[in-house]
N, C-alpha and C. Protein backbone atom coordinates (compact mmCIF):
# COMPACT_ATOMS: atom_id res chain seq x y z
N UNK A 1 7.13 -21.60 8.88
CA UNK A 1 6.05 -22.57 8.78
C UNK A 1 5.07 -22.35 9.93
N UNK A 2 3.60 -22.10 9.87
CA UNK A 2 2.95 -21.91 10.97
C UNK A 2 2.28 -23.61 11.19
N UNK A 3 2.06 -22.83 12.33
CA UNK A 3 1.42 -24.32 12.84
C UNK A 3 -0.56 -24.82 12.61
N UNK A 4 -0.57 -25.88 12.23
CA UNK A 4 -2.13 -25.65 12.25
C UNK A 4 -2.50 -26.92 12.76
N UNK A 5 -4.36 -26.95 13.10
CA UNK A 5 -5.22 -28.25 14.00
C UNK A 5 -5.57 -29.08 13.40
N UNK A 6 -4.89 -29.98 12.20
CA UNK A 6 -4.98 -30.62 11.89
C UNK A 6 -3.52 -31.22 11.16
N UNK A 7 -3.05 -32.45 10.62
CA UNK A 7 -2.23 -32.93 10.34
C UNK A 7 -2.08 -33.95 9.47
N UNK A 8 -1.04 -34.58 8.43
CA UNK A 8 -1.17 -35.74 7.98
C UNK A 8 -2.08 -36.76 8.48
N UNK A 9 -2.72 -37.45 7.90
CA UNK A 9 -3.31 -38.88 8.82
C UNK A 9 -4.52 -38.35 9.70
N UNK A 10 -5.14 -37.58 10.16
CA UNK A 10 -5.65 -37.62 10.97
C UNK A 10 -6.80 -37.60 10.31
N UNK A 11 -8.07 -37.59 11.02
CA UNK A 11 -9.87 -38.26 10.27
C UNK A 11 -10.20 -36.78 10.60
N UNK A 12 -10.78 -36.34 9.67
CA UNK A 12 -11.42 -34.94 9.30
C UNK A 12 -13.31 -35.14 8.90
N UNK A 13 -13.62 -33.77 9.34
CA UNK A 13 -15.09 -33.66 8.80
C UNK A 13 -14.78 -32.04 8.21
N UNK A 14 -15.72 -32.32 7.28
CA UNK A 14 -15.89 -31.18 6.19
C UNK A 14 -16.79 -30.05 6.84
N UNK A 15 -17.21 -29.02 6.86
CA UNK A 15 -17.67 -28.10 7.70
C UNK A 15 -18.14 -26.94 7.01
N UNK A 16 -17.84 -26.80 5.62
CA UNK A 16 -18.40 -25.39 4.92
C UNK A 16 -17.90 -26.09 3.45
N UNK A 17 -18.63 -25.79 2.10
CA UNK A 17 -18.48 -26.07 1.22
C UNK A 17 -19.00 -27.46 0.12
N UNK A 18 -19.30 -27.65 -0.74
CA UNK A 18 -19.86 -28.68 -1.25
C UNK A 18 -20.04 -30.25 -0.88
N UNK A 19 -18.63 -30.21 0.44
CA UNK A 19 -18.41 -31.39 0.54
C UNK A 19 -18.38 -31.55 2.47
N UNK A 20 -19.49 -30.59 2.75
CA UNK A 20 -20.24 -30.64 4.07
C UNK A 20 -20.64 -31.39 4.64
N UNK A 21 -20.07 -31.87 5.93
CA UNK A 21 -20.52 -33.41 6.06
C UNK A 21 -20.15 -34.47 6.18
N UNK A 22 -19.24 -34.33 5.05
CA UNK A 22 -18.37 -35.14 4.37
C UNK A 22 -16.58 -35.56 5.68
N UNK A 23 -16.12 -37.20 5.36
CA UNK A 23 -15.30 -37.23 6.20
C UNK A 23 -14.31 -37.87 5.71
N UNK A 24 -13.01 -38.02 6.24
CA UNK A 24 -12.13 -38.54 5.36
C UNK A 24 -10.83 -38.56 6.09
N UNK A 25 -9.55 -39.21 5.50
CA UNK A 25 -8.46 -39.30 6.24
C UNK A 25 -7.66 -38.11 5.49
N UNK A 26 -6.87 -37.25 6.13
CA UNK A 26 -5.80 -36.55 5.75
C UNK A 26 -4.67 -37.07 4.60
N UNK A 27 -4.43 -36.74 3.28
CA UNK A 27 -3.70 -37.64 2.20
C UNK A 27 -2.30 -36.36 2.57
N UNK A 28 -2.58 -35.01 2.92
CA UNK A 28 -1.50 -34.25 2.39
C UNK A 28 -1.69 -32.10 3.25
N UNK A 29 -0.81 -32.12 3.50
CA UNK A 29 -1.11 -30.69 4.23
C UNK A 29 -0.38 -29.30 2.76
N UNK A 30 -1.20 -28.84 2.63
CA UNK A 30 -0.32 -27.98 2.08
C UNK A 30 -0.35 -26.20 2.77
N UNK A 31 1.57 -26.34 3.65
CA UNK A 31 1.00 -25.44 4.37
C UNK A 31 1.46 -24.18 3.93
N UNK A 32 1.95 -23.72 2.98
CA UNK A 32 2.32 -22.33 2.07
C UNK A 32 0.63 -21.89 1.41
N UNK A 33 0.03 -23.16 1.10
CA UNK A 33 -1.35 -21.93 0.53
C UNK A 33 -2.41 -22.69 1.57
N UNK A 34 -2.35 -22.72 2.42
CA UNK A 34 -3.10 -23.38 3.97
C UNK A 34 -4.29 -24.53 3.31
N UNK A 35 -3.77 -25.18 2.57
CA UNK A 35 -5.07 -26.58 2.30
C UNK A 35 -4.51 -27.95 3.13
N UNK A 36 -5.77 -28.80 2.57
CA UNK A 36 -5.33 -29.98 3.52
C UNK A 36 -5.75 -30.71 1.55
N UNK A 37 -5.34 -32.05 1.51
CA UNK A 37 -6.40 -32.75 0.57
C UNK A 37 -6.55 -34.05 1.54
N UNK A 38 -7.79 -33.97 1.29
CA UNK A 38 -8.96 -35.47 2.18
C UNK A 38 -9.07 -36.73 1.15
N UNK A 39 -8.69 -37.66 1.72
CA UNK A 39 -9.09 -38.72 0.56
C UNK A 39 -10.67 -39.43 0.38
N UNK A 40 -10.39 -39.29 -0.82
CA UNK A 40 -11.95 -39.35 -1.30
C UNK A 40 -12.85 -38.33 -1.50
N UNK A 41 -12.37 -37.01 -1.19
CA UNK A 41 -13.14 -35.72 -1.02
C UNK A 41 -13.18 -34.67 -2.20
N UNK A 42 -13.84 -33.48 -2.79
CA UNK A 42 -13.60 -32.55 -3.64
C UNK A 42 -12.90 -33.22 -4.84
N UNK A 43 -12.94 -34.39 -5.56
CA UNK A 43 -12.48 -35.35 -6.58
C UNK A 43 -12.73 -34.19 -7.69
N UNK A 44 -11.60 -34.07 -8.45
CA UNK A 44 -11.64 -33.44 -10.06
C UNK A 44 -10.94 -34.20 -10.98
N UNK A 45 -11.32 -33.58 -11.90
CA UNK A 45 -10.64 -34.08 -13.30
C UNK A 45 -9.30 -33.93 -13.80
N UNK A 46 -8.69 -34.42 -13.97
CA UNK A 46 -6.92 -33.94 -14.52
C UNK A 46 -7.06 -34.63 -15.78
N UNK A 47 -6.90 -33.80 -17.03
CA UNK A 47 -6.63 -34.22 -18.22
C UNK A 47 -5.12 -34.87 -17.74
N UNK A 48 -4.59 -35.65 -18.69
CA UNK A 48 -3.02 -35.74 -19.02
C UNK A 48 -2.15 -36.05 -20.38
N UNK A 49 -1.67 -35.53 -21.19
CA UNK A 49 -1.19 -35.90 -22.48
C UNK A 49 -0.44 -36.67 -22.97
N UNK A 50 -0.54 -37.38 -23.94
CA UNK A 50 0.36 -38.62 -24.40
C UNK A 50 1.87 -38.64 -23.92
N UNK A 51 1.62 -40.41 -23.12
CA UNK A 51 3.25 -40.76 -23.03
C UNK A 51 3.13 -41.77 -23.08
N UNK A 52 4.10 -42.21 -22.44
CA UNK A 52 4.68 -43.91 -22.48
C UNK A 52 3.85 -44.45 -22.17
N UNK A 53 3.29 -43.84 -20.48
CA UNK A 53 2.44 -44.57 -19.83
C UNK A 53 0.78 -44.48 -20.37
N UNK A 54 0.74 -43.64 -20.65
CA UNK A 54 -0.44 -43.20 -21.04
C UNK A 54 -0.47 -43.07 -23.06
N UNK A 55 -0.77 -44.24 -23.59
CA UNK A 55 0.03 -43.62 -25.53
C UNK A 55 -1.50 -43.01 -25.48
N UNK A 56 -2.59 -42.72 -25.14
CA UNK A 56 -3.70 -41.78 -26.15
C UNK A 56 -4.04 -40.67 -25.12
N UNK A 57 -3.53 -40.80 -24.04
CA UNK A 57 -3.70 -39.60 -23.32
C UNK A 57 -4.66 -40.32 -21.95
N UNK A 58 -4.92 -39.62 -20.76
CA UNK A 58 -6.48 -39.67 -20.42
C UNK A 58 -6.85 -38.93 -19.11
N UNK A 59 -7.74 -39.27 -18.89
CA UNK A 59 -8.51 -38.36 -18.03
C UNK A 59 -8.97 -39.33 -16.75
N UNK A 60 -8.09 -38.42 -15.62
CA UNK A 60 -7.66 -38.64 -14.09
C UNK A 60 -8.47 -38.58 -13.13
N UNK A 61 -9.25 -38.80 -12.25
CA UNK A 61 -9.65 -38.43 -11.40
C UNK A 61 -8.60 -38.36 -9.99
N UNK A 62 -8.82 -37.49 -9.34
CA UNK A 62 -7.89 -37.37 -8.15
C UNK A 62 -8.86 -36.31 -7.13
N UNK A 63 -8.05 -36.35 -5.87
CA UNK A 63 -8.55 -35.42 -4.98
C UNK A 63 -7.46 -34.01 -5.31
N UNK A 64 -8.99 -33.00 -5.06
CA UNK A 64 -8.26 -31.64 -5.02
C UNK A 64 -8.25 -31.29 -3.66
N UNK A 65 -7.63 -29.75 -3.70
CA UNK A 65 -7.63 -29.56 -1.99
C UNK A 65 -8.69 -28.71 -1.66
N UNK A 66 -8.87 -28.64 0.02
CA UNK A 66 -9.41 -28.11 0.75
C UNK A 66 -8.92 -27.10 1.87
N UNK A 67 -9.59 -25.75 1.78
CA UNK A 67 -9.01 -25.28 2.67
C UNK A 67 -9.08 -25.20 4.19
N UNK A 68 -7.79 -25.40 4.66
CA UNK A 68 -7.68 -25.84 6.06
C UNK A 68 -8.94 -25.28 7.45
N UNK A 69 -9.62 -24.03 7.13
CA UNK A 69 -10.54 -23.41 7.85
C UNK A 69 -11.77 -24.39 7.88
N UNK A 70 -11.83 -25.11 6.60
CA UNK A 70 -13.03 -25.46 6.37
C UNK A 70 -12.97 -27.48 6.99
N UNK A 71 -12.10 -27.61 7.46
CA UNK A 71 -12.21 -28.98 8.43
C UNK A 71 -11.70 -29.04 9.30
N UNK A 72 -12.52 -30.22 10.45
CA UNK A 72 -12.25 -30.11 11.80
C UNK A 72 -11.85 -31.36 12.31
N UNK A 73 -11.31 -31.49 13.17
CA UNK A 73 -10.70 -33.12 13.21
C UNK A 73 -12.15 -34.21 14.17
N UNK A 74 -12.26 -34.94 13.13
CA UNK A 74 -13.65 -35.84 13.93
C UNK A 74 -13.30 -36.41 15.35
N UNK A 75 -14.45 -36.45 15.65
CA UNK A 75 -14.39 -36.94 17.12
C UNK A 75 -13.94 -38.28 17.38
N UNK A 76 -13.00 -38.72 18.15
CA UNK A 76 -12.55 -40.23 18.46
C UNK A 76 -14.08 -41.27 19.19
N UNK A 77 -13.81 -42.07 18.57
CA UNK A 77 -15.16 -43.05 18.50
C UNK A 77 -14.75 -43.20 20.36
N UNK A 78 -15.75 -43.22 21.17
CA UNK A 78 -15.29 -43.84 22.73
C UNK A 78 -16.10 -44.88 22.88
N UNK A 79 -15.03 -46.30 23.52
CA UNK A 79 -16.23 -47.60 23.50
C UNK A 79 -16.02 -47.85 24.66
């Protein structure tokens, strides 16, 4: 497992990619294909097919991931 500069929980800014700018809390590290997912960030679509929970099927929104190069941990507010 390598180690990386950012972590569960911690407040991120976006730094390269559609969602530049952009800031958010850490939901999840994934460190075998090096992403992070940001909540509220890079949001896609997930179809899902009929079940119990779902009897006609439907369509998900969720956060996708981001790769770890591309955020930096925001600066702590100083008061």
């Amino acid at each position: 497992m390598s180690k990386f500069h950012v972590k569960k929980g911690d407040q991120v800014v976006v730094i390269a990619g559609k969602e530049k700018g952009k800031s958010g809390k850490i939901i999840a590290v994934l460190t075998k294909k090096q992403r992070v997912i940001v909540e509220g960030l890079q949001m896609i679509k997930k179809h899902t097919r009929k079940s119990q929970d779902n009897p006609n099927g439907a369509i998900i929104e969720r956060e996708g991931s981001i790769h770890i190069s591309n955020v930096k941990k925001a600066e702590a507010a100083t008061a």
